[in-house]
Protein backbone atom coordinates (compact mmCIF):
# COMPACT_ATOMS: atom_id res chain seq x y z
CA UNK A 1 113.25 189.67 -52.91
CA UNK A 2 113.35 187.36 -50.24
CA UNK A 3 117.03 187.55 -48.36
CA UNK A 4 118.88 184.01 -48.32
CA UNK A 5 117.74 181.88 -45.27
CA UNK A 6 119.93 181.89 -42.08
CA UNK A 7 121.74 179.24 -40.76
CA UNK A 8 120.61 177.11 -38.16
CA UNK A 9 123.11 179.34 -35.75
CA UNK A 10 122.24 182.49 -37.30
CA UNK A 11 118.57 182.88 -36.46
CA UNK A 12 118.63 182.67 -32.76
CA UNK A 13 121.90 184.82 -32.35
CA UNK A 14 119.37 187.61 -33.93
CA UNK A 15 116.58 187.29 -32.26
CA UNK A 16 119.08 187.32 -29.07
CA UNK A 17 121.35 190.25 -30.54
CA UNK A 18 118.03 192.50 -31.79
CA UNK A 19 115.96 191.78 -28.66
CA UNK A 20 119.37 192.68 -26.27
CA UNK A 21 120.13 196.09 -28.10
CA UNK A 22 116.16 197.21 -28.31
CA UNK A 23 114.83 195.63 -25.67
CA UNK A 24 115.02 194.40 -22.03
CA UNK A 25 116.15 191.24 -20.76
CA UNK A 26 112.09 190.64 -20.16
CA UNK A 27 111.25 190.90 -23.73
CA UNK A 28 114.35 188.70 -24.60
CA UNK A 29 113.03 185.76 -21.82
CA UNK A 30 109.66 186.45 -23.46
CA UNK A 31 111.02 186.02 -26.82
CA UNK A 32 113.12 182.43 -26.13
CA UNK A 33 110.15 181.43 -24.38
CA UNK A 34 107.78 181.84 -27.79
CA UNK A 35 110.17 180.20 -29.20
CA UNK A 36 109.95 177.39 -26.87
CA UNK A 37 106.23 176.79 -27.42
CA UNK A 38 106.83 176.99 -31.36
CA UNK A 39 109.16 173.83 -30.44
CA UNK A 40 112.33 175.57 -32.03
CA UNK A 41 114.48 175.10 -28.78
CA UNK A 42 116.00 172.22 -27.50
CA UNK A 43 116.16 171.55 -23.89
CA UNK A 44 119.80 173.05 -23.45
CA UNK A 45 118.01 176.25 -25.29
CA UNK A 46 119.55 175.51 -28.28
CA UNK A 47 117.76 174.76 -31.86
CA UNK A 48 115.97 171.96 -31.86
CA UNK A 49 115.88 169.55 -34.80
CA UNK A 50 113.05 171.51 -35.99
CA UNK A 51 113.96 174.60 -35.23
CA UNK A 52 116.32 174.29 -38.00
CA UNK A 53 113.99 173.18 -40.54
CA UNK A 54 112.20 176.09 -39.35
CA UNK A 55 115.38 178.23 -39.42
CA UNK A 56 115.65 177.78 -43.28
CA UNK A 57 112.68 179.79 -44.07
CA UNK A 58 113.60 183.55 -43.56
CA UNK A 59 110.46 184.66 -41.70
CA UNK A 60 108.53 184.56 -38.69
CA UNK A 61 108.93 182.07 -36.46
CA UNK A 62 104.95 181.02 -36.45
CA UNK A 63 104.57 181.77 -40.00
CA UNK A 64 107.66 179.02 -40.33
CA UNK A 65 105.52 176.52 -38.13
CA UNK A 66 102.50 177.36 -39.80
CA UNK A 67 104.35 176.11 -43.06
CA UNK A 68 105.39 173.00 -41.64
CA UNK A 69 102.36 172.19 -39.85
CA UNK A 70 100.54 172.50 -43.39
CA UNK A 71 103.23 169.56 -44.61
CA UNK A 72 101.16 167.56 -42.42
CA UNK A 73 97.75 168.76 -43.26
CA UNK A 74 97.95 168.67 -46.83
CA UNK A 75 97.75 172.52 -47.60
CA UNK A 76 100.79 173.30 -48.35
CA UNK A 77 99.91 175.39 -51.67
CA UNK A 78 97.18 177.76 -50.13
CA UNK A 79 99.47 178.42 -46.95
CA UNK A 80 102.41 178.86 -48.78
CA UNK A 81 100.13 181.63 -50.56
CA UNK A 82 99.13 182.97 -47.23
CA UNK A 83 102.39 183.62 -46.00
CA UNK A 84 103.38 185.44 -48.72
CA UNK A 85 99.80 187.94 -48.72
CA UNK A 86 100.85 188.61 -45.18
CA UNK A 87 104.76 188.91 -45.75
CA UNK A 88 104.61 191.53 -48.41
CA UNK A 89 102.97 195.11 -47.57
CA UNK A 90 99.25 195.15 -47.17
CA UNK A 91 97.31 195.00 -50.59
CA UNK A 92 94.67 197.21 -49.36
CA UNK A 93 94.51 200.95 -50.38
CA UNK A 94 92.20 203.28 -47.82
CA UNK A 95 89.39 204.70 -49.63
CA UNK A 96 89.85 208.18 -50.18
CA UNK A 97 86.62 209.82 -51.53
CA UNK A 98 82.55 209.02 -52.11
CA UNK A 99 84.07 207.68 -55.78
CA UNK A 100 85.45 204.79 -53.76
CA UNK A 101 82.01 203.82 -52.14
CA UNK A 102 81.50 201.54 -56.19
CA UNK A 103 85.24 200.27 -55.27
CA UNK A 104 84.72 199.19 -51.75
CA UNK A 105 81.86 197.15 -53.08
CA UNK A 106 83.74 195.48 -55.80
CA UNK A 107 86.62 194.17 -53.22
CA UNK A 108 83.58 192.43 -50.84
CA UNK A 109 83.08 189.54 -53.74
CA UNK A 110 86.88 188.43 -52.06
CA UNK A 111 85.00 188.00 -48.69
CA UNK A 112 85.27 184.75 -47.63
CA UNK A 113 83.17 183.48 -44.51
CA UNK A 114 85.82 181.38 -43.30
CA UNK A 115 87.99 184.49 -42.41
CA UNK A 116 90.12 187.13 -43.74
CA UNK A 117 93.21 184.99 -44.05
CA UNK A 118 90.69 183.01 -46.93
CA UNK A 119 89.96 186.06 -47.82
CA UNK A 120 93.48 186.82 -49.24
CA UNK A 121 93.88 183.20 -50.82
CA UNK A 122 90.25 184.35 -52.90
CA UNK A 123 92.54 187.88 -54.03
CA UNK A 124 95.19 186.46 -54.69
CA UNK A 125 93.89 183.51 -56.75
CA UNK A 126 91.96 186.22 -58.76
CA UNK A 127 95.14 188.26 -59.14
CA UNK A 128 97.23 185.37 -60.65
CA UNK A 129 94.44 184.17 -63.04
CA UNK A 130 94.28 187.89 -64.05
CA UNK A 131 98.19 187.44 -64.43
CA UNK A 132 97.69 184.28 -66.67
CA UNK A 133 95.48 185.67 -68.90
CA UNK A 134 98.03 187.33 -71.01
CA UNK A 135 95.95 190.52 -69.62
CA UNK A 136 98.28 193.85 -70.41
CA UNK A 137 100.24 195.34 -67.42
CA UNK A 138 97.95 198.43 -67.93
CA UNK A 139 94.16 196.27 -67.79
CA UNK A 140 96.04 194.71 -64.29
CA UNK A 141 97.02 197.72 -62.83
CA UNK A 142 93.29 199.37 -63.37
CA UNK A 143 92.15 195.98 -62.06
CA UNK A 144 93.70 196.84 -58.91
CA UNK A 145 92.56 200.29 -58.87
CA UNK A 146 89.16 199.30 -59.93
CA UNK A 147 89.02 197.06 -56.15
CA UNK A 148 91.36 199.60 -54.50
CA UNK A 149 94.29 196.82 -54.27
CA UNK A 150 98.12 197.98 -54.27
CA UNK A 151 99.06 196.38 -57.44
CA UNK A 152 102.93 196.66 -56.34
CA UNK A 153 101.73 194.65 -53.07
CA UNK A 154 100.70 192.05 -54.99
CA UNK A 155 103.51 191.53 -57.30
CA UNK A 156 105.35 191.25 -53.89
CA UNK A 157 103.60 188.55 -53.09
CA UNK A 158 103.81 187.20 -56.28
CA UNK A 159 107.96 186.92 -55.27
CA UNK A 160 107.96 186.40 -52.35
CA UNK A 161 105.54 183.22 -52.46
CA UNK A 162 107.74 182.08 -55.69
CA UNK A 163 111.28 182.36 -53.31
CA UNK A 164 108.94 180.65 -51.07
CA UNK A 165 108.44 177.16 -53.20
CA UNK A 166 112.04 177.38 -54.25
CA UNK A 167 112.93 177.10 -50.49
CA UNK A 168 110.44 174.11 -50.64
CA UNK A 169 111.92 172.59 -52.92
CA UNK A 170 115.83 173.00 -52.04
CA UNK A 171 115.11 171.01 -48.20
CA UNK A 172 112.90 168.48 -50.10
CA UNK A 173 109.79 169.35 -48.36
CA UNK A 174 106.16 167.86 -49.82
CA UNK A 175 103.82 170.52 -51.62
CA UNK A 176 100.64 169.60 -51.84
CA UNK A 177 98.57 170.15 -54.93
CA UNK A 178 96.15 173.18 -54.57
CA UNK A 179 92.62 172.80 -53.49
CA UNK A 180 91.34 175.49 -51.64
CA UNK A 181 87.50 176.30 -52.21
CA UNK A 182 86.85 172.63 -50.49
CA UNK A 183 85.61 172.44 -46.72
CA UNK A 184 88.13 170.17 -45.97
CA UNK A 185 90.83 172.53 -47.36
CA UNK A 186 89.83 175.17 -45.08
CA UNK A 187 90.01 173.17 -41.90
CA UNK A 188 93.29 172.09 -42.66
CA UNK A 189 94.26 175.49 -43.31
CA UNK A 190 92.87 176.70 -40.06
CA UNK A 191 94.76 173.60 -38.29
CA UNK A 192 98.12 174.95 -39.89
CA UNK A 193 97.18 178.27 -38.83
CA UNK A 194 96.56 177.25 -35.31
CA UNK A 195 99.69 175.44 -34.94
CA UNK A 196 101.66 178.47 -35.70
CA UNK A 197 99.21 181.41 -33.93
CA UNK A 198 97.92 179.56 -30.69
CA UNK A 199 99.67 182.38 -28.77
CA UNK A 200 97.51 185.29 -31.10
CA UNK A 201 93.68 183.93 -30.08
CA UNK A 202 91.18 186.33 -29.03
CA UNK A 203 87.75 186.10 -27.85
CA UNK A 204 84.95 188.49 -28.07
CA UNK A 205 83.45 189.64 -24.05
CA UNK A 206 80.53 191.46 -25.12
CA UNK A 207 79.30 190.71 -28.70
CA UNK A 208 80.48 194.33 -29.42
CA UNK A 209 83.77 193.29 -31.12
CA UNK A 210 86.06 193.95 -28.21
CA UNK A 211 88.46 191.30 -28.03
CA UNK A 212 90.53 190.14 -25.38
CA UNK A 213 93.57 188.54 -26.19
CA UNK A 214 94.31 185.09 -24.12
CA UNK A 215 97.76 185.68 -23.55
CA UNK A 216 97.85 189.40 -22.43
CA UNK A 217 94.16 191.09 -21.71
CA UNK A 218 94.90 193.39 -23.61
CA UNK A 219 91.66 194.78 -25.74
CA UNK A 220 91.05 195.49 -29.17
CA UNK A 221 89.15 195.68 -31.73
CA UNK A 222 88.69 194.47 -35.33
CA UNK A 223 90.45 196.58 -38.00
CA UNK A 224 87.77 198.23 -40.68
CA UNK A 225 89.23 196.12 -43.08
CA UNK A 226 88.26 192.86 -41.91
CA UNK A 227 85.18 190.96 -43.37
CA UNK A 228 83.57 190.60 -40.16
CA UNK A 229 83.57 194.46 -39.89
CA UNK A 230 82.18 194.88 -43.78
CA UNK A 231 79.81 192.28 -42.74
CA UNK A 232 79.10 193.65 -39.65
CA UNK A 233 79.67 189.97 -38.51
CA UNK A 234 81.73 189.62 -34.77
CA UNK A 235 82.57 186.18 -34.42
CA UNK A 236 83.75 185.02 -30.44
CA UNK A 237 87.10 182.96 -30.94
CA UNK A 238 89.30 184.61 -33.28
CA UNK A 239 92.66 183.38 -34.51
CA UNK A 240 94.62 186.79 -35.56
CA UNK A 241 97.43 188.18 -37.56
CA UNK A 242 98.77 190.99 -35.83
CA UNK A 243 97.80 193.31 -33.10
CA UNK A 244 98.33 196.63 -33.11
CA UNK A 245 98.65 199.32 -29.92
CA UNK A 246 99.76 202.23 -31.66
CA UNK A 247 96.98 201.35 -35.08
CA UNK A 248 93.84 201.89 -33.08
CA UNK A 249 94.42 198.45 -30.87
CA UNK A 250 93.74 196.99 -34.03
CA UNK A 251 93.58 193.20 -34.68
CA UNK A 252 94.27 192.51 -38.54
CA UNK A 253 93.77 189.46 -40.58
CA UNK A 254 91.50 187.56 -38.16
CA UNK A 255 89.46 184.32 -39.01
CA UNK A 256 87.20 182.63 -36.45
CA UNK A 257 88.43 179.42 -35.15
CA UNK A 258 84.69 177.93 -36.04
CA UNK A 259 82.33 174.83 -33.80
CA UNK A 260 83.73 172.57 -36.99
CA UNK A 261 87.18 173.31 -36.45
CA UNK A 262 87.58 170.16 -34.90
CA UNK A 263 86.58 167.74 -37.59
CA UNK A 264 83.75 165.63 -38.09
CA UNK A 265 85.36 162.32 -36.98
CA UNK A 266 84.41 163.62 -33.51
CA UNK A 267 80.49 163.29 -34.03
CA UNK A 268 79.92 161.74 -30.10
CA UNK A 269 81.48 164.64 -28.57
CA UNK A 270 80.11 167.82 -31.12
CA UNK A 271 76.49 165.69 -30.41
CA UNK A 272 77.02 165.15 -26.69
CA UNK A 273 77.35 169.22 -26.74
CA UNK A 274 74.55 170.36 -29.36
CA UNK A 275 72.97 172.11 -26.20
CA UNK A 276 76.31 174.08 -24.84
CA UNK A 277 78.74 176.01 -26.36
CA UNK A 278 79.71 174.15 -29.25
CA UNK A 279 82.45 176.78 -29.87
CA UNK A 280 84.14 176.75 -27.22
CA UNK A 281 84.25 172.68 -26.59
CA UNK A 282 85.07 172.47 -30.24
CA UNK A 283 88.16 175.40 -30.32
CA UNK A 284 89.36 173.98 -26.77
CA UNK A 285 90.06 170.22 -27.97
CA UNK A 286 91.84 171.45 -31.58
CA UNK A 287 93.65 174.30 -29.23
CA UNK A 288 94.81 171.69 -26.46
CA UNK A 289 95.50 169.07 -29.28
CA UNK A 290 97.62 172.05 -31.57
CA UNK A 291 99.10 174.01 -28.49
CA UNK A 292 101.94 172.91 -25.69
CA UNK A 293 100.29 171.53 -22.64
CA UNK A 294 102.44 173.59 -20.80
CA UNK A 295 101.46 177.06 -23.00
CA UNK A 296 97.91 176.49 -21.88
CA UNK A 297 99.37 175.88 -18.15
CA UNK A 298 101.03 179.47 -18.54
CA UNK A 299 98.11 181.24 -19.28
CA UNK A 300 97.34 184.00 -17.13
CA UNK A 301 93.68 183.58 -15.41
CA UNK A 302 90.82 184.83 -17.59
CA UNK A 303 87.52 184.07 -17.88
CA UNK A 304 88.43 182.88 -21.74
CA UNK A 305 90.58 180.39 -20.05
CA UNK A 306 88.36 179.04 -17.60
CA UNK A 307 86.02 178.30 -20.25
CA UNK A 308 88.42 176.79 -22.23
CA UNK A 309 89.03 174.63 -18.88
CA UNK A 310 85.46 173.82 -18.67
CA UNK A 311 85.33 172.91 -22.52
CA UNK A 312 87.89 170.42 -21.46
CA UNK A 313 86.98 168.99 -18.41
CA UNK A 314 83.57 168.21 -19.97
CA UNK A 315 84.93 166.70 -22.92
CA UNK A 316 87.27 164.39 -20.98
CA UNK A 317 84.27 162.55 -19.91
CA UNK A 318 83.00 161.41 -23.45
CA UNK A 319 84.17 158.47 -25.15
CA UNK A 320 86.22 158.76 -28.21
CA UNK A 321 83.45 157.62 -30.97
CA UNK A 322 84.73 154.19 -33.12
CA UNK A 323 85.75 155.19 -36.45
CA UNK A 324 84.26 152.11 -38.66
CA UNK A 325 87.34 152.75 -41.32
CA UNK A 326 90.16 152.13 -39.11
CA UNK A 327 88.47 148.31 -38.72
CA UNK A 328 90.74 145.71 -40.40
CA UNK A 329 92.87 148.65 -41.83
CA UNK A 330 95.56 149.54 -38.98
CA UNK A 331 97.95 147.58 -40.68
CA UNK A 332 97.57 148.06 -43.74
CA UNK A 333 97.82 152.25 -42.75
CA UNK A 334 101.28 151.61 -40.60
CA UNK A 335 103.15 150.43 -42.97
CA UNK A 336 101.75 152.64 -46.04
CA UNK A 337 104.60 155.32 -46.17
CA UNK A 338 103.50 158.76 -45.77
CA UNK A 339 105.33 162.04 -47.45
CA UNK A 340 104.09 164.35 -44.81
CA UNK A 341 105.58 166.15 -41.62
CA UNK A 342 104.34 165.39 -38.28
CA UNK A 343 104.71 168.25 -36.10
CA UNK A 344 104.13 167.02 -33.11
């Protein structure tokens, strides 16, 4: 069970109080300073007015944003579902034996090429369906075994995703009806993502699957896990989960932030670029659009930065392409009221 959500006070006297007693005053800086780019902090350093909305939800900060960036994106339902895959304990059970080889090959029809995040919303969606099928405790539980998933992982989820909507519901938030499977879905899920994890992108510097994280330099590698490692697929630009020094330098529950992340409305510019790195122009506008101005400022030099520079600089010089629906329907859009959070 989910505990009950702090109040707006409460939350940053913890971080402050938990980061104080383990840490050093470094960590603590860093700490206010994430929370800073997540726009949870006023400019006296107190909560902002979204910081509080953000303060109901008792979880991590970006997984908070994430959630109220996906008000705005319409995908409310699948990230809602997301956050409560990667809340509760991982699902995954290590194979064990040769026996397991039939097993491991059963859990790659999940495998979504979008990205192990999408990868969860397919298990889970298969879980629940399993769940409303009147199927018998007993035919779930072998299920689970059957694709080497922790079956009490799942039922985890299961509450903690249900706690989840309830919290939803009590601050009269919008939840948007599920659609995941849909192209558009997954962009916006990827937007909501990105507007929570800008500070966990990593980029691939050999096509070996060493990643080096934007923010620190510090290398790692895909965890065995992953899709992209079953599919012996290394994608460049990775958004990621977690990051792990003492698990291998493991990065776990990564999805590539994809050349059509940026939407098709900007057809000029993804046209004007066929011949470069499609990528990297493509990641750098949604990042720079998603992301502080000031995060990106911060960075420390990198050679993933200065291409994200370069991706930017080129892209300044191409005209925003017309968008023949917005002709004779301004109006009529300004004063249609919308039911969705702006995050910006």
């Amino acid at each position: 069970m989910l505990p009950p959500p702090p109040s707006a006070n409460s939350i940053i006297l913890l971080i402050v109080i938990t980061i104080s007693v383990l840490a050093d005053p470094e960590s603590l800086m860093q700490a206010l300073e994430d929370l800073d780019y997540l726009a949870a902090l006023d400019n006296d350093g107190n909560l902002s007015e979204f910081g509080i909305i953000m303060s109901e939800f008792p979880l991590d900060p970006q997984l908070s944003k994430s959630i109220l960036a996906a008000c705005e994106f319409d995908c409310v339902d699948e990230m809602l579902t997301l956050t409560a895959m990667v809340t509760a304990p991982n699902c995954f059970l290590d194979s064990v034996s040769e026996a397991d080889v039939t097993k491991q090959s059963n859990r790659k029809k999940f495998l979504h090429p979008a990205g192990d995040h999408f990868t969860l919303l397919n298990l889970y969606k298969e879980y629940e369906q399993m769940k409303t099928s009147n199927a018998s405790q007993y035919d779930i539980e072998r299920w689970c075994q059957d694709h080497l998933l922790n079956y009490t992982a799942l039922e985890m989820a299961c509450v903690i995703r249900s706690e989840l909507l309830d919290i939803m519901k009590r601050i009269e938030l919008p939840v948007s009806e599920p659609a995941f499977g849909s192209d558009e879905n997954v962009l916006n899920v990827k937007k909501s993502l990105l507007s929570g994890y800008f500070m966990q992108i990593a980029r691939d510097v050999d096509g070996l699957g060493n990643y080096i994280m934007l923010t620190h330099k510090q290398v790692g590698q895909l965890h065995p896990d992953s899709g992209y490692c079953l599919n012996h697929n290394v994608p460049e630009w990775v958004l990621f989960h977690e990051f792990s020094v003492a698990d291998r330098s493991c990065i776990r529950i990564a999805s590539e932030i994809s050349p059509h992340l940026y939407g098709s409305h900007h057809t000029l510019t993804c046209l004007f670029f066929c011949a470069m790195d499609s990528v990297a122009v493509s990641f750098a506008l949604m990042f720079m659009q998603l992301a502080p101005q000031y995060y990106f400022s911060n960075l420390p030099p990198s050679e993933s930065k200065e291409l994200l520079q370069e991706a930017l600089d080129s892209a300044s010089t191409i005209p925003s392409s017309p968008d023949p629906e917005d002709d004779g329907e301004t109006d009529e859009e300004e004063n249609t009221p919308e039911q969705r959070c702006n995050i910006q």
